[in-house]
C-alpha atoms as a PDB file:
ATOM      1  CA  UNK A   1     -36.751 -51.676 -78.368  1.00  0.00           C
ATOM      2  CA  UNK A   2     -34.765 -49.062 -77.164  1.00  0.00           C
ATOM      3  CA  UNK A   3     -31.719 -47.398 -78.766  1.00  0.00           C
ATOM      4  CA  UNK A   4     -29.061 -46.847 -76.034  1.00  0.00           C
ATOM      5  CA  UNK A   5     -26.175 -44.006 -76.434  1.00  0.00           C
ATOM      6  CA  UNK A   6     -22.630 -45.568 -76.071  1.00  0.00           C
ATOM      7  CA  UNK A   7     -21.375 -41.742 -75.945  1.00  0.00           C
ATOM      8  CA  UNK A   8     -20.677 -40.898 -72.522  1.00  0.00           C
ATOM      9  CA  UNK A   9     -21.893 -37.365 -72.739  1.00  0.00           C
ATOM     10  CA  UNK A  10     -25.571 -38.689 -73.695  1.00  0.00           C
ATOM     11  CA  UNK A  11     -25.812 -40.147 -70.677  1.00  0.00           C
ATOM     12  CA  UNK A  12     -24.619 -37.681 -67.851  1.00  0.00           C
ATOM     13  CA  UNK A  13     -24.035 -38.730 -64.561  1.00  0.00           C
ATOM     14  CA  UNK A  14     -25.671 -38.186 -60.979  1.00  0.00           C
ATOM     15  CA  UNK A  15     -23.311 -34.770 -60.350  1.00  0.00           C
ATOM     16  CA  UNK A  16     -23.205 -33.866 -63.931  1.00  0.00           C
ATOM     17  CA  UNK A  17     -27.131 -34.198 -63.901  1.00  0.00           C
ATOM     18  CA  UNK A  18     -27.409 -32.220 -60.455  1.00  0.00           C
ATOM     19  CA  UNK A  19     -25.279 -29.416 -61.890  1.00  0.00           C
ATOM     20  CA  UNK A  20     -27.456 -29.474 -64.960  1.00  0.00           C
ATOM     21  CA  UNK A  21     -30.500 -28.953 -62.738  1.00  0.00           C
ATOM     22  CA  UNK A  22     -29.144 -26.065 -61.095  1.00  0.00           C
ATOM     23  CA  UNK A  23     -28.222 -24.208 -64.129  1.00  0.00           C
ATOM     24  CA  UNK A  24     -31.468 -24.463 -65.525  1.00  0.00           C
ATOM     25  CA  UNK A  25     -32.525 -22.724 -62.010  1.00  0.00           C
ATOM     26  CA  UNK A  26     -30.417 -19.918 -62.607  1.00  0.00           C
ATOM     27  CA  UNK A  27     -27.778 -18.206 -59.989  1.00  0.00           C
ATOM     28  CA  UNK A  28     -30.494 -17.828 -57.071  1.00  0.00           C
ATOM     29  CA  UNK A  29     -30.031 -21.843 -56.674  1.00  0.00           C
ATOM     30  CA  UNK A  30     -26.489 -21.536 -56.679  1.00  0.00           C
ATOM     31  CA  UNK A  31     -26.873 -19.306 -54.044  1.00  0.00           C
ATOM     32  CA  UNK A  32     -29.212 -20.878 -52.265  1.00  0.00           C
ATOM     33  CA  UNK A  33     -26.723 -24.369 -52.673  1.00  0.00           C
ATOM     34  CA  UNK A  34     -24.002 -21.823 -51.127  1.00  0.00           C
ATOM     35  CA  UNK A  35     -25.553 -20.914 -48.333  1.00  0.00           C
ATOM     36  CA  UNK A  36     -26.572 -23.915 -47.426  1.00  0.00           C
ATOM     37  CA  UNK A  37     -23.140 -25.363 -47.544  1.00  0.00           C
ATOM     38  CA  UNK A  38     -21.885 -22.275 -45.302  1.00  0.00           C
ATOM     39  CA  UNK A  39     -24.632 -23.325 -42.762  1.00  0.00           C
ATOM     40  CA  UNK A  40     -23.730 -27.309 -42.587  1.00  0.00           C
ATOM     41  CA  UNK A  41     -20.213 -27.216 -43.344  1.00  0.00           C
ATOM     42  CA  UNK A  42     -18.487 -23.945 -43.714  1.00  0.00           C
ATOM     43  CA  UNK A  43     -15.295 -24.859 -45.592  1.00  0.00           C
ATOM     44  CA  UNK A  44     -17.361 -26.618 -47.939  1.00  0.00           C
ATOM     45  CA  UNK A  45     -18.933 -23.279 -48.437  1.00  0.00           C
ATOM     46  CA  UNK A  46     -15.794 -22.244 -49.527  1.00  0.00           C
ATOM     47  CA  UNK A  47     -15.497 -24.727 -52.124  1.00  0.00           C
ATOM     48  CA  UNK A  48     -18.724 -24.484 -53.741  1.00  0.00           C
ATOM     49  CA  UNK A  49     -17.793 -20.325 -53.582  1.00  0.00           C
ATOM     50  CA  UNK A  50     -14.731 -21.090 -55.346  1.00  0.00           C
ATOM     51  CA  UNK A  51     -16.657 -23.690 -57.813  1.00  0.00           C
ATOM     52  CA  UNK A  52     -19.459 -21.095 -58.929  1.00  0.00           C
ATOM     53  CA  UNK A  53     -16.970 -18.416 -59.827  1.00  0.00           C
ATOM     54  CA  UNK A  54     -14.215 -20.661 -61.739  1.00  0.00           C
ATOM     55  CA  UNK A  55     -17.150 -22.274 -63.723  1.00  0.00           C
ATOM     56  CA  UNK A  56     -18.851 -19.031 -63.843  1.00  0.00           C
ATOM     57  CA  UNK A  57     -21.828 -20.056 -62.655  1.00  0.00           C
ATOM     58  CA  UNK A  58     -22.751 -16.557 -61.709  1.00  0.00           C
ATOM     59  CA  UNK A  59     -23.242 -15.085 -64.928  1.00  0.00           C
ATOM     60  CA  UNK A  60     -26.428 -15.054 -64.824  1.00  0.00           C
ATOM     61  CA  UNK A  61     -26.609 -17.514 -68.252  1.00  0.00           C
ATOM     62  CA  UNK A  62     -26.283 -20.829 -68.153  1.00  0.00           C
ATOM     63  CA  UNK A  63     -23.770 -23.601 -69.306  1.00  0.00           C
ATOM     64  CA  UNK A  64     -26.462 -24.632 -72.236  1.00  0.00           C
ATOM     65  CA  UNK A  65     -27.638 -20.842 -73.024  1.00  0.00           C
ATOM     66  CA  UNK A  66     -23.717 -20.086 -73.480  1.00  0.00           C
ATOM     67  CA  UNK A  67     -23.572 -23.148 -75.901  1.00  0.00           C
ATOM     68  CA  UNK A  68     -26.096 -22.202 -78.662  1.00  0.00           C
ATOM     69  CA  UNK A  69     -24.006 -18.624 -79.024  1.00  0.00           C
ATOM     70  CA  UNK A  70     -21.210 -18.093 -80.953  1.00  0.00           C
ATOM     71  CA  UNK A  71     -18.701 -18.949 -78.255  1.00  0.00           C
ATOM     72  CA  UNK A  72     -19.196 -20.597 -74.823  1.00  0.00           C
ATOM     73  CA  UNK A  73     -17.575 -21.391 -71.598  1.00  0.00           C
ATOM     74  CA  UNK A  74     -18.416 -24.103 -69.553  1.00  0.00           C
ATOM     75  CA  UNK A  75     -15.705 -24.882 -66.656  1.00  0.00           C
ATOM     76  CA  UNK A  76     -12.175 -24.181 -68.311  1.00  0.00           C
ATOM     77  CA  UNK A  77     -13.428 -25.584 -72.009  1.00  0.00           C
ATOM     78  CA  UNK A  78     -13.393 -23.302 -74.384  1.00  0.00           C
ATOM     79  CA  UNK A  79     -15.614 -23.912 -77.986  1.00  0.00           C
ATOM     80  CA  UNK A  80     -16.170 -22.239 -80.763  1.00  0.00           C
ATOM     81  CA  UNK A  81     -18.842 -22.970 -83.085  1.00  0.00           C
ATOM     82  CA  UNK A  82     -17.497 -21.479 -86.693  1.00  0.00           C
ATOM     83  CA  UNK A  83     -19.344 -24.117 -88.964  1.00  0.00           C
ATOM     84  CA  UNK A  84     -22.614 -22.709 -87.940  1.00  0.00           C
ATOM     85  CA  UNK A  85     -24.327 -20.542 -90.647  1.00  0.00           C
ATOM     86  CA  UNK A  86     -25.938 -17.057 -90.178  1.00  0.00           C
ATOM     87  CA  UNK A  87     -28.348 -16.978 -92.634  1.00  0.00           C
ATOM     88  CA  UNK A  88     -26.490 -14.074 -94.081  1.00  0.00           C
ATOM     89  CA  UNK A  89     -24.684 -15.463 -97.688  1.00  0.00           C
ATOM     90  CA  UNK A  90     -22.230 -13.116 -97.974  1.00  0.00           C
ATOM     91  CA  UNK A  91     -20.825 -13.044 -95.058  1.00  0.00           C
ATOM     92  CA  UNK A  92     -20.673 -16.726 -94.552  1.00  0.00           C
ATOM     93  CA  UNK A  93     -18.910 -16.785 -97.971  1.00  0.00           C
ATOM     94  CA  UNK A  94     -16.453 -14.030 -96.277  1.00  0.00           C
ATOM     95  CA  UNK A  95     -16.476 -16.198 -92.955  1.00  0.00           C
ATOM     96  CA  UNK A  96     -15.622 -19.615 -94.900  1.00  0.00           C
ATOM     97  CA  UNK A  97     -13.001 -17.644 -96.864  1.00  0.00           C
ATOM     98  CA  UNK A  98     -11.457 -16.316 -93.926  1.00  0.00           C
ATOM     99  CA  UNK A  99     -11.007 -19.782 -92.172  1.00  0.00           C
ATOM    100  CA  UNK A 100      -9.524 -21.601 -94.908  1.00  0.00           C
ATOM    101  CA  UNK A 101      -7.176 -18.970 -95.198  1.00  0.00           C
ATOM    102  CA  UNK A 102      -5.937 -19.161 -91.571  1.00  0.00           C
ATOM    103  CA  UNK A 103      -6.382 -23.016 -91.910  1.00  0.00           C
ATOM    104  CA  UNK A 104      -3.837 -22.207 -95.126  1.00  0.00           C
ATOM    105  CA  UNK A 105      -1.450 -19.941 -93.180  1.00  0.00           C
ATOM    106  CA  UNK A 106      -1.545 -22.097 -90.065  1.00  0.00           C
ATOM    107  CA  UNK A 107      -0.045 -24.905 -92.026  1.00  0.00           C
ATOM    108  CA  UNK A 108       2.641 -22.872 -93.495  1.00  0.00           C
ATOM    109  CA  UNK A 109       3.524 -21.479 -90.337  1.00  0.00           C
ATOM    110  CA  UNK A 110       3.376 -25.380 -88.879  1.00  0.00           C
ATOM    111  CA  UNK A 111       5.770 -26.541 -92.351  1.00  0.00           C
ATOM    112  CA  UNK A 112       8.327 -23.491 -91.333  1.00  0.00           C
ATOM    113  CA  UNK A 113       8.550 -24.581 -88.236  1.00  0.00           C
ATOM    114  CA  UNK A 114       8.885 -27.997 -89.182  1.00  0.00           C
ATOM    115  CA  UNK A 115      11.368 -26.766 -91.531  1.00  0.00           C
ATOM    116  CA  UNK A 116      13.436 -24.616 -88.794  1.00  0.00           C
ATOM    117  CA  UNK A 117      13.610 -27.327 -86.173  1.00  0.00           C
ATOM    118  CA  UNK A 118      15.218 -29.868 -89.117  1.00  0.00           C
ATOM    119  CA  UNK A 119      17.518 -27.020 -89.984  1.00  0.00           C
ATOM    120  CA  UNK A 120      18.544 -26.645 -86.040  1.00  0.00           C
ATOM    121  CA  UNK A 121      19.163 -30.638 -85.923  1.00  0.00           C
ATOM    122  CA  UNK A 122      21.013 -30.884 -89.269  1.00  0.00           C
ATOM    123  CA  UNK A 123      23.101 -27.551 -87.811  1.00  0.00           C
ATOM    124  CA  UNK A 124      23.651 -29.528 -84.106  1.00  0.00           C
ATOM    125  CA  UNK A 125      24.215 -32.768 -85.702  1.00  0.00           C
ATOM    126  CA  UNK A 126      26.957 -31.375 -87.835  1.00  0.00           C
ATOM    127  CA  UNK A 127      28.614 -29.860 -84.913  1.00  0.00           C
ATOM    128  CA  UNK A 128      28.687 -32.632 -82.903  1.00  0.00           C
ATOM    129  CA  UNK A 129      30.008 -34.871 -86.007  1.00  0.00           C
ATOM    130  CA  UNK A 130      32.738 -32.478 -86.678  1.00  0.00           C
ATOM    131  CA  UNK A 131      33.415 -32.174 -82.576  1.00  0.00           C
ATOM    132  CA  UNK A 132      33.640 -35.713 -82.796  1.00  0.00           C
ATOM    133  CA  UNK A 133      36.392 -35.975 -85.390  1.00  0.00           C
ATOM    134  CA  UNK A 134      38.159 -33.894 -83.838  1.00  0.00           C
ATOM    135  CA  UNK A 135      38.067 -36.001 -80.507  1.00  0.00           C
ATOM    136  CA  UNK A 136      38.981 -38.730 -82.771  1.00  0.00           C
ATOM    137  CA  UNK A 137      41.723 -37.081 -84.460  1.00  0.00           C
ATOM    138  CA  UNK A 138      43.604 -35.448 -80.973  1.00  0.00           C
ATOM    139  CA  UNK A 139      44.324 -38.533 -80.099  1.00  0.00           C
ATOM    140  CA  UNK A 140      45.807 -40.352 -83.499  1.00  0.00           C
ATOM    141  CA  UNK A 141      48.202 -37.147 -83.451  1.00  0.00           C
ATOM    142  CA  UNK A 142      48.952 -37.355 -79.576  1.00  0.00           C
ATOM    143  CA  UNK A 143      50.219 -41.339 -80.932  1.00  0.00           C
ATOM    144  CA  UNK A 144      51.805 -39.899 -83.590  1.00  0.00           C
ATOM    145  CA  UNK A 145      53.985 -37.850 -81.621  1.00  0.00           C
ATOM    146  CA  UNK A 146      54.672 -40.574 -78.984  1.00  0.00           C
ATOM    147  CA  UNK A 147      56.121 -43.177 -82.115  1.00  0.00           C
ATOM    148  CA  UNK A 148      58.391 -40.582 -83.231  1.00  0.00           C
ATOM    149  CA  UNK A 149      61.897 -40.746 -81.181  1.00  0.00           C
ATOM    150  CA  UNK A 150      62.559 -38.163 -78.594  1.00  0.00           C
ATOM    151  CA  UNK A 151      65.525 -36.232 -79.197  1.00  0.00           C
ATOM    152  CA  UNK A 152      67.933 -36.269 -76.107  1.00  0.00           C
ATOM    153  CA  UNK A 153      70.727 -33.695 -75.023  1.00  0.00           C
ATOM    154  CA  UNK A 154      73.166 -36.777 -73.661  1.00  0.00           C
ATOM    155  CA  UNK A 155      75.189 -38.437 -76.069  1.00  0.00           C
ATOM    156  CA  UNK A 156      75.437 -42.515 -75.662  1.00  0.00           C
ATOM    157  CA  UNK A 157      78.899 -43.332 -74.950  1.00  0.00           C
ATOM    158  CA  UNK A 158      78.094 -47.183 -75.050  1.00  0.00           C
ATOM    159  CA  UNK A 159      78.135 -47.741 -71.946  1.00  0.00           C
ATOM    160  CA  UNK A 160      74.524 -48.029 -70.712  1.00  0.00           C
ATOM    161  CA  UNK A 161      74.526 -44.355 -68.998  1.00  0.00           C
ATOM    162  CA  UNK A 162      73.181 -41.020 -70.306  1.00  0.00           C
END
């Protein structure tokens, strides 16, 4: 019986698997894969141009060499590999150490600006409760005024007229 891998990146595709064999040729197959695409189709030399030097394919190390150092690049991903140990004690004591204490200060930077951003809302809440009462209160004094009786310069002589 066989044990199968449900985790996609066990089981690599056809183009993932072609690139993988290419790496492990080095850049002369990359060139050789360039020229060839110059040759047959020329603006699809351009693409696999532009493909070998965004991936950095050039380099002269491949995707799988860059991933047992300390940090690799592989397309636009970036990883870095901090739990691995050194061998050295003391300075993976220093190393462990030093992560937990930006782990530490990362989340009281993250709570202050958790803390900042409430602040803000509470502060533009406020303002827009207290703009709101006074929206609600022009017009209860604009009725206020209006109930009370207008003052006129004519006398009423009885008869109807000003």
């Amino acid at each position: 019986m066989t044990a199968t891998s449900t985790n996609p990146a066990d089981r690599p595709n056809g183009l993932t698997r072609a690139l993988n064999w290419l790496d492990e040729r080095g850049p002369t197959s990359w060139i050789v894969v360039m020229i060839g695409a110059f040759i047959f189709a020329g603006p699809l030399g351009l693409v696999v141009l532009g493909f070998i030097l965004i991936t950095g394919r050039f380099s002269g190390r491949t995707c799988r060499a860059r991933a047992e150092g300390w940090m690799h690049r592989c397309g636009r991903g970036m990883s870095f590999h901090a739990s691995r140990g050194t061998g050295n004690a003391a300075f993976d004591a220093y190393k462990a150490d030093t992560l937990a204490r930006l782990e530490r200060e990362q989340d009281e930077f993250e709570s202050f600006l958790r803390r900042l951003r409430e602040a803000r809302d509470k502060a533009e809440f406020d303002q827009y409760m207290d703009e709101r009462a006074r929206a609600a209160a022009a017009p209860a004094a604009e009725t206020a005024q209006a109930d009370t009786p207008a003052h006129h310069d004519r006398h009423d002589d009885g008869s109807g007229r000003y």
